[in-house]
N, C-alpha and C. Protein backbone atom coordinates (compact mmCIF):
# COMPACT_ATOMS: atom_id res chain seq x y z
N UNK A 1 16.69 11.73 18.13
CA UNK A 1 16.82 10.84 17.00
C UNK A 1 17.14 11.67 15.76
N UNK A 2 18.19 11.13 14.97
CA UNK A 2 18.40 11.93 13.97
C UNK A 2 17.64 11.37 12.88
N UNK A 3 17.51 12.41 12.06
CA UNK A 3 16.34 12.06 10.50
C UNK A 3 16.40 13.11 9.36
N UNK A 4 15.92 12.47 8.51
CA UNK A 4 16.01 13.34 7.14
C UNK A 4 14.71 13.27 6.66
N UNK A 5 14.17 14.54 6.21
CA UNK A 5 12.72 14.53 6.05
C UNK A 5 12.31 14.37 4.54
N UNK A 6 11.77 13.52 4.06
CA UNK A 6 11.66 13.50 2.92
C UNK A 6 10.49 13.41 2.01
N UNK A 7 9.03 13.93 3.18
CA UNK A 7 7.82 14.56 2.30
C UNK A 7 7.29 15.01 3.33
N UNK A 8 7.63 16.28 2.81
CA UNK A 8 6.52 17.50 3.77
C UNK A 8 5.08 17.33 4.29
N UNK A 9 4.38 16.96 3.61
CA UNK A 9 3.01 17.14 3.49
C UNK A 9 2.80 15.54 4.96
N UNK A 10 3.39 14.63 3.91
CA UNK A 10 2.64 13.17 4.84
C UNK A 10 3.52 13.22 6.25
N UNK A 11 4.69 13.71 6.36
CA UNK A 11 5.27 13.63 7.53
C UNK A 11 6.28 12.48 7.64
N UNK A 12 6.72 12.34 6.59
CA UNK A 12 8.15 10.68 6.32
C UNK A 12 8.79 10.89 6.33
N UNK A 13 9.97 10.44 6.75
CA UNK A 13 11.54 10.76 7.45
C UNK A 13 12.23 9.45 7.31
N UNK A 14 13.55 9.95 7.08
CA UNK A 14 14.03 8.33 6.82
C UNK A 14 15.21 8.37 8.06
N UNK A 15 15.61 7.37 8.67
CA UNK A 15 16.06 7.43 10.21
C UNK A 15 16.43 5.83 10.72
N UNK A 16 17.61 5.95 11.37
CA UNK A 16 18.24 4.65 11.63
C UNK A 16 17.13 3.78 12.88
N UNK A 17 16.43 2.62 12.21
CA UNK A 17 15.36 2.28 13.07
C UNK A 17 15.67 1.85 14.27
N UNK A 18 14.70 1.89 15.23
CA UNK A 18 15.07 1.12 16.43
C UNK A 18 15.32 -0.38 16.27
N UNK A 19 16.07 -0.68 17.20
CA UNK A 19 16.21 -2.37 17.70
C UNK A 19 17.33 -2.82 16.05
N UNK A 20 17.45 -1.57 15.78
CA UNK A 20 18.82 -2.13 14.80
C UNK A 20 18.90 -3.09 13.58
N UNK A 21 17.14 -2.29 12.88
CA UNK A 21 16.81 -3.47 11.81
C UNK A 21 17.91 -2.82 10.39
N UNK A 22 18.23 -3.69 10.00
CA UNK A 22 18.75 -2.98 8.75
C UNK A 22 18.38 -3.85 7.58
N UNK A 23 18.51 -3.24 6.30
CA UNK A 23 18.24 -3.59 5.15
C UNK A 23 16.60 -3.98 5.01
N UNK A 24 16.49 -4.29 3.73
CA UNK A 24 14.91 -4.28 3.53
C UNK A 24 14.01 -2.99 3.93
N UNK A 25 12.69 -3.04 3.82
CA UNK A 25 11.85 -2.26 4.55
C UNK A 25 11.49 -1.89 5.43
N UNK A 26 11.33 -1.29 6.15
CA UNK A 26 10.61 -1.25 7.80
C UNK A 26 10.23 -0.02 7.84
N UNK A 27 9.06 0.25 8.01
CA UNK A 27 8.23 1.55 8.42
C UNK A 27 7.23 1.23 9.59
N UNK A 28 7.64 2.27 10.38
CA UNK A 28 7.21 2.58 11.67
C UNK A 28 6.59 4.18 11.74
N UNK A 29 5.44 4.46 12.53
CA UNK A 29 5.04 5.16 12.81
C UNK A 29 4.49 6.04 14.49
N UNK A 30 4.77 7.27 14.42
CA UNK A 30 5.65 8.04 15.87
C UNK A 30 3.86 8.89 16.16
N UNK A 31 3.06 8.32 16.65
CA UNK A 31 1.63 9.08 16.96
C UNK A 31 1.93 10.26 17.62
N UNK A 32 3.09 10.93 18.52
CA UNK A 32 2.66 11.74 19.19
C UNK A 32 3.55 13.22 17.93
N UNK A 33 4.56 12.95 17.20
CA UNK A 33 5.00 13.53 16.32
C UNK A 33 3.82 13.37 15.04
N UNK A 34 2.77 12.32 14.76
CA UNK A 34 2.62 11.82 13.89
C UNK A 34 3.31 11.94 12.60
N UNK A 35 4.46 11.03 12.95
CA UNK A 35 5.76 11.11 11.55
C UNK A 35 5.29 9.67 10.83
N UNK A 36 5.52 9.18 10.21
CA UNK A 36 6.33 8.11 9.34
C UNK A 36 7.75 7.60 9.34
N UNK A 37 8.12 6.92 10.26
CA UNK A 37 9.66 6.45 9.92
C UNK A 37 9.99 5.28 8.52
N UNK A 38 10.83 5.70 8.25
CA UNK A 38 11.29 4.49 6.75
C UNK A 38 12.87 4.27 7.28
N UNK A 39 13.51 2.98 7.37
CA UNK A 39 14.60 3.13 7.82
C UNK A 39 15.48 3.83 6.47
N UNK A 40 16.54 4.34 7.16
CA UNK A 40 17.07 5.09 5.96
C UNK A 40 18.06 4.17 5.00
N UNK A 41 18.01 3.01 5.15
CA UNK A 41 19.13 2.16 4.18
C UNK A 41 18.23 1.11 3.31
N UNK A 42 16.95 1.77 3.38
CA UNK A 42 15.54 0.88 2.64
C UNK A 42 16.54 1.31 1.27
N UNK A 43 15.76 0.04 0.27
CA UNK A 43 16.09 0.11 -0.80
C UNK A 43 15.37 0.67 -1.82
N UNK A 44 15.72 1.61 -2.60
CA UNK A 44 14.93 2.44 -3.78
C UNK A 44 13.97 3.56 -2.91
N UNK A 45 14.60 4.03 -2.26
CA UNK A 45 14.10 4.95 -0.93
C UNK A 45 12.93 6.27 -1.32
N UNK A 46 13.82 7.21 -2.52
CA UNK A 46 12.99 7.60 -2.89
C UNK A 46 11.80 7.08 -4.03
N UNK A 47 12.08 6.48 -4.68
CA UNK A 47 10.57 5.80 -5.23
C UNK A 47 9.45 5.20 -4.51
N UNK A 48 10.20 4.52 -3.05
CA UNK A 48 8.93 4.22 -2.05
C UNK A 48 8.45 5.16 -1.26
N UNK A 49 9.17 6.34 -0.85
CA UNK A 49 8.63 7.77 -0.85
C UNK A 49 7.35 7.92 -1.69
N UNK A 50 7.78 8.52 -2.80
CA UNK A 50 6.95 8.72 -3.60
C UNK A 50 5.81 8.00 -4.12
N UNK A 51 6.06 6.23 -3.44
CA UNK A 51 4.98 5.71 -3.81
C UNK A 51 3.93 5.32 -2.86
N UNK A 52 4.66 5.82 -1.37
CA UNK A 52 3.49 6.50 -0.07
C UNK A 52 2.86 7.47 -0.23
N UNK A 53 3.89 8.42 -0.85
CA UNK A 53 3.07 10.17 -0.54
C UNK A 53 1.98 9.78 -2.01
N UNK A 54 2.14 9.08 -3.19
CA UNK A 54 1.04 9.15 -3.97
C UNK A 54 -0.72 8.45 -3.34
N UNK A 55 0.06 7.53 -2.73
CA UNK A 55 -1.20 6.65 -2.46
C UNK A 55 -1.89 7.32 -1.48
N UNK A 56 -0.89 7.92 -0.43
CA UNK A 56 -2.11 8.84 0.02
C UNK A 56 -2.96 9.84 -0.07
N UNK A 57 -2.10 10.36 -1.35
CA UNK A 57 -2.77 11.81 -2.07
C UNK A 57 -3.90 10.91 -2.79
N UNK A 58 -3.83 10.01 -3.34
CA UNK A 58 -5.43 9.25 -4.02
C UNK A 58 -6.26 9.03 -2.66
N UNK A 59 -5.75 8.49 -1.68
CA UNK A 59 -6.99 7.96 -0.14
C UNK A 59 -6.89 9.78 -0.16
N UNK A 60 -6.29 10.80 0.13
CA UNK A 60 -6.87 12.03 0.97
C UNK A 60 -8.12 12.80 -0.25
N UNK A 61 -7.51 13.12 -1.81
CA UNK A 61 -8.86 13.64 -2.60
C UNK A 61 -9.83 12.66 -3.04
N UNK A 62 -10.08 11.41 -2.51
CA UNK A 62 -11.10 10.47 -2.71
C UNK A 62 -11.28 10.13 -4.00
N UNK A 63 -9.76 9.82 -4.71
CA UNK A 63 -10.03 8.72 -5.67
C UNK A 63 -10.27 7.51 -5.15
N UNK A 64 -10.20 6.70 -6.25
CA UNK A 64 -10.51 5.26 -5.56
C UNK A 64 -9.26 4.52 -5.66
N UNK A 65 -9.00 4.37 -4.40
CA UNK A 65 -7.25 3.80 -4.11
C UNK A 65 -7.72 2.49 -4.23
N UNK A 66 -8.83 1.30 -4.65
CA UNK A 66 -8.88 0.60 -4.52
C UNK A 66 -7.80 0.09 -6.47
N UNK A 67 -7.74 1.30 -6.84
CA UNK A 67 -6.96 1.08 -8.02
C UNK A 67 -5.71 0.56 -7.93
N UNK A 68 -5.25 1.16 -7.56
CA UNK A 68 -3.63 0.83 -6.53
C UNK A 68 -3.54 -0.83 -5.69
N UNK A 69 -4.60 -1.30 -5.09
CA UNK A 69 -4.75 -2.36 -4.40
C UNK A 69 -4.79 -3.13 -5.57
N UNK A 70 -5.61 -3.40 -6.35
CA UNK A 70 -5.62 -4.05 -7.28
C UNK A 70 -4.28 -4.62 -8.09
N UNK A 71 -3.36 -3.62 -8.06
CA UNK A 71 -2.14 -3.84 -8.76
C UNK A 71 -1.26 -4.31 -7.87
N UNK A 72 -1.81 -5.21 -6.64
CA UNK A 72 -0.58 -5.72 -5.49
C UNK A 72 -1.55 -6.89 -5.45
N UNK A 73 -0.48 -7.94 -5.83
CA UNK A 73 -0.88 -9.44 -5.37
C UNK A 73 -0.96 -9.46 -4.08
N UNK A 74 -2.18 -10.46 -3.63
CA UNK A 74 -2.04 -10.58 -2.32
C UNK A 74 -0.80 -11.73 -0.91
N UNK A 75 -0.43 -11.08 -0.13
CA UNK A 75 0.83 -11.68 0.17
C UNK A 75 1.92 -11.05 -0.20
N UNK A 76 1.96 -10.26 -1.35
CA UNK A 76 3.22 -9.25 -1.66
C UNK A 76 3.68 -8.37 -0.82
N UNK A 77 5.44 -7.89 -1.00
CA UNK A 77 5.60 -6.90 -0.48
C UNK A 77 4.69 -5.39 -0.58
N UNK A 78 4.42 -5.47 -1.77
CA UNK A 78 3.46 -4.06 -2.09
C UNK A 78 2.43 -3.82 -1.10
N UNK A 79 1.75 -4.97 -1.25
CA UNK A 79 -0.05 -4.94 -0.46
C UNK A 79 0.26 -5.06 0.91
N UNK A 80 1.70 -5.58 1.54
CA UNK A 80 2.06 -5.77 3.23
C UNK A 80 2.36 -4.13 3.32
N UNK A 81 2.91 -3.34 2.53
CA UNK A 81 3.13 -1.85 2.82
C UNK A 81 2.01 -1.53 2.54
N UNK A 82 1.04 -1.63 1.44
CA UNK A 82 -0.27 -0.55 1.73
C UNK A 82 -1.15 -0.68 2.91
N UNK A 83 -1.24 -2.03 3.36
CA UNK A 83 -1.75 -2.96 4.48
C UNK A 83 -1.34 -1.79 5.49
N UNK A 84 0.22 -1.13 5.86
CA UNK A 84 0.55 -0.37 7.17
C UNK A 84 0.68 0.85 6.80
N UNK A 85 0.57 1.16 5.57
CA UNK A 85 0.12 2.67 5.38
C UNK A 85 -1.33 2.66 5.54
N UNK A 86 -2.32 2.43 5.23
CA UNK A 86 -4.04 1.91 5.49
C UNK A 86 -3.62 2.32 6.94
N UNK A 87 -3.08 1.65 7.65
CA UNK A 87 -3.30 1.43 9.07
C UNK A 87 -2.70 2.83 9.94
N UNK A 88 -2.01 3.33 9.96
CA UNK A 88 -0.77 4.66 9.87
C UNK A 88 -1.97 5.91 9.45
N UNK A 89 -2.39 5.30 8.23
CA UNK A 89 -3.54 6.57 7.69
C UNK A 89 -5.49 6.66 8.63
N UNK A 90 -5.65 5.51 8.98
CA UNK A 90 -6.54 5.08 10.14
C UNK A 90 -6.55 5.75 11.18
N UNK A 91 -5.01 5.43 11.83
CA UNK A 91 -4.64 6.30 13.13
C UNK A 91 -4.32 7.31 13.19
N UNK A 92 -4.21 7.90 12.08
CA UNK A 92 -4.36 9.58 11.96
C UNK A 92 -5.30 10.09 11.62
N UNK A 93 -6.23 9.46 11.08
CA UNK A 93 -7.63 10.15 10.64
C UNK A 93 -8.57 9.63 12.36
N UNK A 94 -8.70 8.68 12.52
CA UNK A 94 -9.79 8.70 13.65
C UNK A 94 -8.58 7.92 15.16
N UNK A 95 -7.64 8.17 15.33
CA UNK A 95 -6.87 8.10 16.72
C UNK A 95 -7.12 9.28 17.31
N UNK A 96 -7.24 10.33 17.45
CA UNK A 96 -6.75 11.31 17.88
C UNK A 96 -8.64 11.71 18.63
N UNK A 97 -9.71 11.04 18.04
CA UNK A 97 -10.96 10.63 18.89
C UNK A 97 -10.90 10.43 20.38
């Protein structure tokens, strides 16, 4: 699979998704690489980069990311992506049990 890596640290790559979703969002996550896929024709690509790799730098030095939640209506696109980053960040902290 080809990809472009675009934060070192969390492991996100942006990459033509399976089953041929295009446009909009879609992030998927690879447990045995533990990567992050973002399809690569997402829109505003790097700002949603940057607005994964922040939120997890607040969940990894134990601020309170509940700050961040707060600023996503519920039902929004925002809070449906923190919703599968939460979940992505779950299965990397206690999957591997």
């Amino acid at each position: 699979m080809k990809f472009k890596i675009l934060n070192k640290k969390y492991h996100i790559v942006a990459v033509d998704m399976p089953g041929g979703k295009k446009g909009g969002i879609h992030v998927g996550y690879d447990r045995i690489s533990d990567t992050i896929m973002i399809n690569k024709d997402a829109p505003y690509l790097d700002k949603l980069v940057k607005l994964i790799g922040t939120y997890l730098d607040v969940k990894e030095y134990g601020d309170d990311a509940e700050l961040i939640l707060k600023e996503a209506e519920k039902g929004s696109s925002l809070q449906e992506l923190i919703d599968v980053i939460d979940r992505i960040d779950h299965i990397r902290r206690h999957g591997k049990e």
